[in-house]
Structures are given as C-alpha cells and as structure tokens.
N, C-alpha and C. Protein backbone atom coordinates (compact mmCIF):
# COMPACT_ATOMS: atom_id res chain seq x y z
N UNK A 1 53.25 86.69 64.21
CA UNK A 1 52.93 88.00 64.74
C UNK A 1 52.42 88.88 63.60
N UNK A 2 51.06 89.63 63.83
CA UNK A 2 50.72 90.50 63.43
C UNK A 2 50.57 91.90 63.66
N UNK A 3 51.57 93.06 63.45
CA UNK A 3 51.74 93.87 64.32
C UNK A 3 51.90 95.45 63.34
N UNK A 4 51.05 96.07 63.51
CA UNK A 4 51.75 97.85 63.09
C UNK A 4 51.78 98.59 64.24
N UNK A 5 53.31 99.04 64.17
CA UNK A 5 53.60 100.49 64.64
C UNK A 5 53.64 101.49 64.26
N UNK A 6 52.76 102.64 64.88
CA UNK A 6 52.21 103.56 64.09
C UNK A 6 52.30 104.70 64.89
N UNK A 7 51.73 106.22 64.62
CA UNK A 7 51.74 107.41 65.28
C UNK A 7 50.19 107.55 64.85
N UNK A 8 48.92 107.84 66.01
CA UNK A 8 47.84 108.03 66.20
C UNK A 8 47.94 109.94 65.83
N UNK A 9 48.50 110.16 66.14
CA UNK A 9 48.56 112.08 65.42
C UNK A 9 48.89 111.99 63.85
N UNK A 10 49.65 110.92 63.21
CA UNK A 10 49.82 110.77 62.06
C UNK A 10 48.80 110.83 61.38
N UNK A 11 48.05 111.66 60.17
CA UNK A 11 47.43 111.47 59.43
C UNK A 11 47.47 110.38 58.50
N UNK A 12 49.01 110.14 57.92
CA UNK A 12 49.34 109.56 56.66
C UNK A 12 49.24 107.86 57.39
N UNK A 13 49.55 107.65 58.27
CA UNK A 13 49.77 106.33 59.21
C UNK A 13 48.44 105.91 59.62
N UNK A 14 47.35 106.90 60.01
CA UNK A 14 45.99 106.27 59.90
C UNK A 14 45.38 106.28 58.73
N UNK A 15 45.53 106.63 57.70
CA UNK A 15 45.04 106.46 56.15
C UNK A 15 45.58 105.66 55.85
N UNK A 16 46.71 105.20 55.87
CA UNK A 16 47.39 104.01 55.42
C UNK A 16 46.44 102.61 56.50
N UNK A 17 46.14 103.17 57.38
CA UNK A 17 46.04 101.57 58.28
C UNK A 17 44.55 101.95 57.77
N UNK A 18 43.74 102.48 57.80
CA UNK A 18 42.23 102.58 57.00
C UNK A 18 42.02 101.81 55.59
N UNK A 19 42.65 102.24 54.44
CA UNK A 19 43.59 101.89 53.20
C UNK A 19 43.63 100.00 52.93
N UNK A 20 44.58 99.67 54.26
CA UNK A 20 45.02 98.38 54.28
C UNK A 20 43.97 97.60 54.81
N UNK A 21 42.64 98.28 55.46
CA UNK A 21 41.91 97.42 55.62
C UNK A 21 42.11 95.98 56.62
N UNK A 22 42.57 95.93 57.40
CA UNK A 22 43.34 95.02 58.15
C UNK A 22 42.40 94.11 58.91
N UNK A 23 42.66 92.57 58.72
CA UNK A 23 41.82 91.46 59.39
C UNK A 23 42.20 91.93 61.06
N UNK A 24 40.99 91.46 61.93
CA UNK A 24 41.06 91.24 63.52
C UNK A 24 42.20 90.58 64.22
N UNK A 25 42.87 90.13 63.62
CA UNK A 25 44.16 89.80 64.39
C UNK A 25 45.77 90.33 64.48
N UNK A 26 44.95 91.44 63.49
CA UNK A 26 46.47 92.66 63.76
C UNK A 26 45.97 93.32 65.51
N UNK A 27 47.70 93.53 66.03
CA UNK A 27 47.79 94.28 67.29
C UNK A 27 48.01 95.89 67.14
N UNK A 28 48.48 96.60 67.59
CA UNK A 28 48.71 98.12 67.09
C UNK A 28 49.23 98.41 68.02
N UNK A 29 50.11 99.44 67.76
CA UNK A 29 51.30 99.80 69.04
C UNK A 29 51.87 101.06 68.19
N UNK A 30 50.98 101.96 69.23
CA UNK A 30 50.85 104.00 69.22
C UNK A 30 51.94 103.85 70.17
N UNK A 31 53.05 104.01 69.40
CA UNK A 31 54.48 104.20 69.39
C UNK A 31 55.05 105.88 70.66
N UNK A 32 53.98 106.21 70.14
CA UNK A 32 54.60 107.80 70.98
C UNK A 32 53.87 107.82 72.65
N UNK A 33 52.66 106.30 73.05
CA UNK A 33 52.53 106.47 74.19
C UNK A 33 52.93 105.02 74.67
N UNK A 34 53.08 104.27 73.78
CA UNK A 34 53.80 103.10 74.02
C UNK A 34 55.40 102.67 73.15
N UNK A 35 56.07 103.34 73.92
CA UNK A 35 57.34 103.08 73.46
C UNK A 35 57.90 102.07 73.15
N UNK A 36 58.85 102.23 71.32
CA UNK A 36 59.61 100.69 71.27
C UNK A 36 60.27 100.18 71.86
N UNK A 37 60.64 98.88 72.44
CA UNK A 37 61.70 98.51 73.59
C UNK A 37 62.88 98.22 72.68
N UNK A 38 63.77 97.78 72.99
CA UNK A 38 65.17 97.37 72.77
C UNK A 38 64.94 95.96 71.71
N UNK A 39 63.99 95.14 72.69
CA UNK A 39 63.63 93.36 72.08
C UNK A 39 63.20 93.99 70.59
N UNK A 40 61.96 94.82 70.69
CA UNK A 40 61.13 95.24 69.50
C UNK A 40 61.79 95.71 68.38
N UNK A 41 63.10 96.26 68.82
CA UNK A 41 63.84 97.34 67.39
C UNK A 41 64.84 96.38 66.92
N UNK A 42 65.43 95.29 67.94
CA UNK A 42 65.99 94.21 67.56
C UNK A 42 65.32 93.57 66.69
N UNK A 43 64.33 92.96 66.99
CA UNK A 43 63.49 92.18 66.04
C UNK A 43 63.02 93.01 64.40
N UNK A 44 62.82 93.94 65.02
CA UNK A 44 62.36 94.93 63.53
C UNK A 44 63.60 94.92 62.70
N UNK A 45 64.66 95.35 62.96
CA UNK A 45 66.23 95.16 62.58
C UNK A 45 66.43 93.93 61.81
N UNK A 46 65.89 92.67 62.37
CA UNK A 46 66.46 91.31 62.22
C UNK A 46 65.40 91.26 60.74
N UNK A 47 64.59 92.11 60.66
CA UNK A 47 63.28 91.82 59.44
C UNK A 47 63.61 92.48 58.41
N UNK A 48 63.68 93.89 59.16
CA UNK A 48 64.61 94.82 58.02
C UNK A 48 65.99 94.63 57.12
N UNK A 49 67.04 94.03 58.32
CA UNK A 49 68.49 94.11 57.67
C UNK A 49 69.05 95.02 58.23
N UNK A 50 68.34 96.26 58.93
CA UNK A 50 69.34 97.46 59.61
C UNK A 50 68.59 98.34 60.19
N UNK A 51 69.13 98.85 60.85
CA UNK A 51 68.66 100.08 61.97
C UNK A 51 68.23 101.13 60.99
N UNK A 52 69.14 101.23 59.54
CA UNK A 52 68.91 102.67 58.87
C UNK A 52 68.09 102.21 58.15
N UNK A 53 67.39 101.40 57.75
CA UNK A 53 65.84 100.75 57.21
C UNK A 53 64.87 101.34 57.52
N UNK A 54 64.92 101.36 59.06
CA UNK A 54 63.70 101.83 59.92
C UNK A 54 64.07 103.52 60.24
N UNK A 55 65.04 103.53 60.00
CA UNK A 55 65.18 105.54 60.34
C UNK A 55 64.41 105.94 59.55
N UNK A 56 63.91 107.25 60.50
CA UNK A 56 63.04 108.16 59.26
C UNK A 56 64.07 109.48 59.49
N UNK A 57 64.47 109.81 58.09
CA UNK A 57 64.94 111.10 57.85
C UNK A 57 64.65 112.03 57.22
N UNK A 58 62.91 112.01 57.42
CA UNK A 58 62.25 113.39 57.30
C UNK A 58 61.81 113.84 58.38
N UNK A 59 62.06 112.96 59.73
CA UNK A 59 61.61 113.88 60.71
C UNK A 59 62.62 114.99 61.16
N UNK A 60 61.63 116.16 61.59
CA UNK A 60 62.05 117.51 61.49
C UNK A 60 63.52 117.15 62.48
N UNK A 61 63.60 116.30 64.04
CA UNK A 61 64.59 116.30 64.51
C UNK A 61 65.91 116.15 64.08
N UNK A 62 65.61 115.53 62.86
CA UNK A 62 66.85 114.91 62.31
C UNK A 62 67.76 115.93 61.96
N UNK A 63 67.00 117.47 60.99
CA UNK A 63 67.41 118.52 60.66
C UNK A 63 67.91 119.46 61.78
N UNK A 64 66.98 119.32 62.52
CA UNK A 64 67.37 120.21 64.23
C UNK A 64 68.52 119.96 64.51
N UNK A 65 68.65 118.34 64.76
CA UNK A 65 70.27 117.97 65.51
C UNK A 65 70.98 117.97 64.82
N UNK A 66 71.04 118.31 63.85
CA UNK A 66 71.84 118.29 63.07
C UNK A 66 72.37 117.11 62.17
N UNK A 67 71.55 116.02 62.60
CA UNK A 67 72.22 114.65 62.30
C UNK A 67 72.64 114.65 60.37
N UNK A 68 71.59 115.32 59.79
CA UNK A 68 72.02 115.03 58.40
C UNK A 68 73.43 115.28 57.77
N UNK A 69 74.10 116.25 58.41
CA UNK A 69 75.80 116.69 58.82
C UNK A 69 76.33 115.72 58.95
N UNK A 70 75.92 114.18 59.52
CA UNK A 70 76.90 113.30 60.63
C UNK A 70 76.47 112.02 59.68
N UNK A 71 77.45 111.33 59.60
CA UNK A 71 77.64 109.86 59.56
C UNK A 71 77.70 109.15 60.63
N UNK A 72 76.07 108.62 60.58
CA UNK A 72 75.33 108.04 61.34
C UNK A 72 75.92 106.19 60.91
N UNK A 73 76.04 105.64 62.31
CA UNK A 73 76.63 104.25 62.53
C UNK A 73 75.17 103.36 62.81
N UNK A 74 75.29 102.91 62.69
CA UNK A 74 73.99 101.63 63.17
C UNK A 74 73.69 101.50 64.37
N UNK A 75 74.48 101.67 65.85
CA UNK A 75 74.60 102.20 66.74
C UNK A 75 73.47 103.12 67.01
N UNK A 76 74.47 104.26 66.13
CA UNK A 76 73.37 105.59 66.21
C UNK A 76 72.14 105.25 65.74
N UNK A 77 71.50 104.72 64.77
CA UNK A 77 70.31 104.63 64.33
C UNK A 77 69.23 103.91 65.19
N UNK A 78 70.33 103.24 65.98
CA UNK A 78 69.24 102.10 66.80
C UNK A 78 69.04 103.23 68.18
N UNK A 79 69.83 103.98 68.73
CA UNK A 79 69.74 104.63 69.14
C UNK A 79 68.95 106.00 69.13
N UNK A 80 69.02 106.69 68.48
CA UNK A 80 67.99 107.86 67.96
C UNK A 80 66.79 107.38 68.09
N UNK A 81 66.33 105.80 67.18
CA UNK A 81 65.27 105.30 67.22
C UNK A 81 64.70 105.21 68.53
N UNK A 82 65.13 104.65 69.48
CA UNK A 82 65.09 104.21 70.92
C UNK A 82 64.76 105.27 71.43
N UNK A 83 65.62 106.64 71.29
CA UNK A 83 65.66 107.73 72.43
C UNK A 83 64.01 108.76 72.15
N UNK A 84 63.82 108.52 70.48
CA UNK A 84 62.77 109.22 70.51
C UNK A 84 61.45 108.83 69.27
N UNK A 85 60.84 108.48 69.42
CA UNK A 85 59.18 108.11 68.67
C UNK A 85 59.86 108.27 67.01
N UNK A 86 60.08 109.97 66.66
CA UNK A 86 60.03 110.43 65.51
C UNK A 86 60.84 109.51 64.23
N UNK A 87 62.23 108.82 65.10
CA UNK A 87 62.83 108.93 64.08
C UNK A 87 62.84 107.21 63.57
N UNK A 88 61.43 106.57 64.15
CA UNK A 88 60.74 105.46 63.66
C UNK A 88 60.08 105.97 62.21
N UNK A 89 60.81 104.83 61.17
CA UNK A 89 59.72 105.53 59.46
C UNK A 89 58.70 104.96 60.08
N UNK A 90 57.77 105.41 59.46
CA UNK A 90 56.08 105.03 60.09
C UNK A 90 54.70 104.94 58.86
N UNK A 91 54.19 103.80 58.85
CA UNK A 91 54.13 102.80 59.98
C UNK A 91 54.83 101.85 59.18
N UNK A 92 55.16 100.96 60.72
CA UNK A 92 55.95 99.31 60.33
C UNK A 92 54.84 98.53 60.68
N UNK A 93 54.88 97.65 59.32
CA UNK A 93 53.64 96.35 59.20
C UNK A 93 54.81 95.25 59.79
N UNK A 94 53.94 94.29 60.24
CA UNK A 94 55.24 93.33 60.86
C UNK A 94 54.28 91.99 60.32
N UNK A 95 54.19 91.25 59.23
CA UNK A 95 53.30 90.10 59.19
C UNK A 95 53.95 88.45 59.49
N UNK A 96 54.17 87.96 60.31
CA UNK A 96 55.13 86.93 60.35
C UNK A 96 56.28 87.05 60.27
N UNK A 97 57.00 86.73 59.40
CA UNK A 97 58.57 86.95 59.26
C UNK A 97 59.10 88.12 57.82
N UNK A 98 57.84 88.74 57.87
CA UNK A 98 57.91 90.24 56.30
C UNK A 98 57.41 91.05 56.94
N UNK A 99 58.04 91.97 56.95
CA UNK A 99 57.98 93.78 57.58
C UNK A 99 57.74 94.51 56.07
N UNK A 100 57.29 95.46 56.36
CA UNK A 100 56.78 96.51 55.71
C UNK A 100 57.30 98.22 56.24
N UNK A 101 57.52 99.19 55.51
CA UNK A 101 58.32 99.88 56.02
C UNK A 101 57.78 101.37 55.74
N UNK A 102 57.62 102.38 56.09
CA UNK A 102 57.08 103.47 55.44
C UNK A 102 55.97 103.43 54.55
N UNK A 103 55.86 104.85 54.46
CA UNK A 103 54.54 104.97 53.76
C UNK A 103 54.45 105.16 52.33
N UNK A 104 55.57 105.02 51.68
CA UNK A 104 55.34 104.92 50.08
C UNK A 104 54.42 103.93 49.47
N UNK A 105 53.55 104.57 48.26
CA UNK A 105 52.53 104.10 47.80
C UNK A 105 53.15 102.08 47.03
N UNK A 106 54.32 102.27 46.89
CA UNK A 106 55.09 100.94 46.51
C UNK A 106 54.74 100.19 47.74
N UNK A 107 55.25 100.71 49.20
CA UNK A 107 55.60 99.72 50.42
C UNK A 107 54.24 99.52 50.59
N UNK A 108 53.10 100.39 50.46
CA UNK A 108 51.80 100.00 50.85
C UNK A 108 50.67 99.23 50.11
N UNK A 109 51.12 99.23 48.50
CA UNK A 109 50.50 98.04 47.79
C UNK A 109 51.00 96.89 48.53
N UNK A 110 52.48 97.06 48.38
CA UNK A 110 52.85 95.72 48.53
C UNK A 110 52.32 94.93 49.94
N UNK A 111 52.37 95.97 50.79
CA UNK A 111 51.60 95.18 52.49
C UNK A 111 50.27 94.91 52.35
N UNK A 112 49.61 95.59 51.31
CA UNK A 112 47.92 95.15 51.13
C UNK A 112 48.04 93.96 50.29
N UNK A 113 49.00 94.05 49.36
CA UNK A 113 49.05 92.53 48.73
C UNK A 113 48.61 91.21 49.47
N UNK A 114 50.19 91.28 50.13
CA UNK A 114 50.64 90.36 50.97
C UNK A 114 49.37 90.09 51.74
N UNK A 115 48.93 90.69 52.74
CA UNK A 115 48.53 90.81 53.61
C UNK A 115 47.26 90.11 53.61
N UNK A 116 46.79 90.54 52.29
CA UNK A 116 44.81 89.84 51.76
C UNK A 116 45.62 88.54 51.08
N UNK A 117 46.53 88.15 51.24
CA UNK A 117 46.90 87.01 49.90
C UNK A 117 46.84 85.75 51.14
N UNK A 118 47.26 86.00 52.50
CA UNK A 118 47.48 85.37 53.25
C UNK A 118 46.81 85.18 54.82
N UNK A 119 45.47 85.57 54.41
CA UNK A 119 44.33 85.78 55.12
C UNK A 119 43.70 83.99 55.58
C-alpha cells in the first residue's frame, strides 16, 4: 500500500506532497471529506506503535478542550483521532509496511528518501 493522508486546506500538507514528488501509484485520502475509519487508525497504529504517534497537538482543538490539562490514554487518542479530522498529525505517508508522520523537515527527507530509493 501506497497511501497519504492529508488535509486539502492544508498548505503545509500540499507543499509537502508537491516537495515529495510522488510516483502514480500513491492513493490520497482528504481526510476532512473522507473520514479515517476504525480499520485505517488501527493499521496506522500497528505502523506507528501508538495512537499518540499520530496525535497532533497543535491543533487549536486540543487547547479549546482543554485536553492539554488531561492525561490522555491511548483510548483517548484513538478516539479524538476518530471523532475529529484535526487531531490526525498531517500528512501520514503509508509506504508498505513504513509510515511517515508529520511534517517535520527530518520526517519529510526521510519519506522522500525512502520513497525514490524504492521506486
């Protein structure tokens, strides 16, 4: 599987997927009109190691609900994730059995690495 989930309003998430230059057999999945399922965050989980891998805790909700106050369970993370778009880090590269995670200039060499190495 070749797969990024991404936010199409994201600036930083389409510069990054511009950036990476990506062969024809990546899929794409605009997360905020096609929602992650349960199977999908499982699997992302199983790539990652954890639900709080894939949290993003710069989205503004996080501050709203207050969550940064709370000791958040894995539960919760898979949850939040599920209930709403934002609190997916963005974007997730998914290349076979290596995920890619956020947009730091580290996580995004490394997915352009990978990615042209195994073309």
């Amino acid at each position: 599987m070749k797969k990024v989930y991404h936010l199409k309003t994201c600036n930083t998430c389409e510069r990054i997927i511009k950036t990476l230059n990506l062969p024809n057999d990546f899929s794409f999945q605009e997360i905020k009109t096609e929602a992650i399922t349960v199977k999908q965050i499982e699997h992302l989980k199983n790539l990652a190691g954890s639900y709080e891998a894939l949290f993003s805790r710069r989205a503004k909700l996080y501050k709203d609900m207050g969550l940064k106050d709370m000791n958040l369970s894995e539960a919760d993370y898979k949850h939040y994730i599920l209930n709403h778009y934002t609190f997916l880090k963005r974007p997730v590269i998914v290349v076979k059995d290596n995920i890619f995670i956020g947009n730091s200039a580290k996580t995004v060499e490394s997915a352009k690495a990978f990615i042209h190495s195994h073309e």
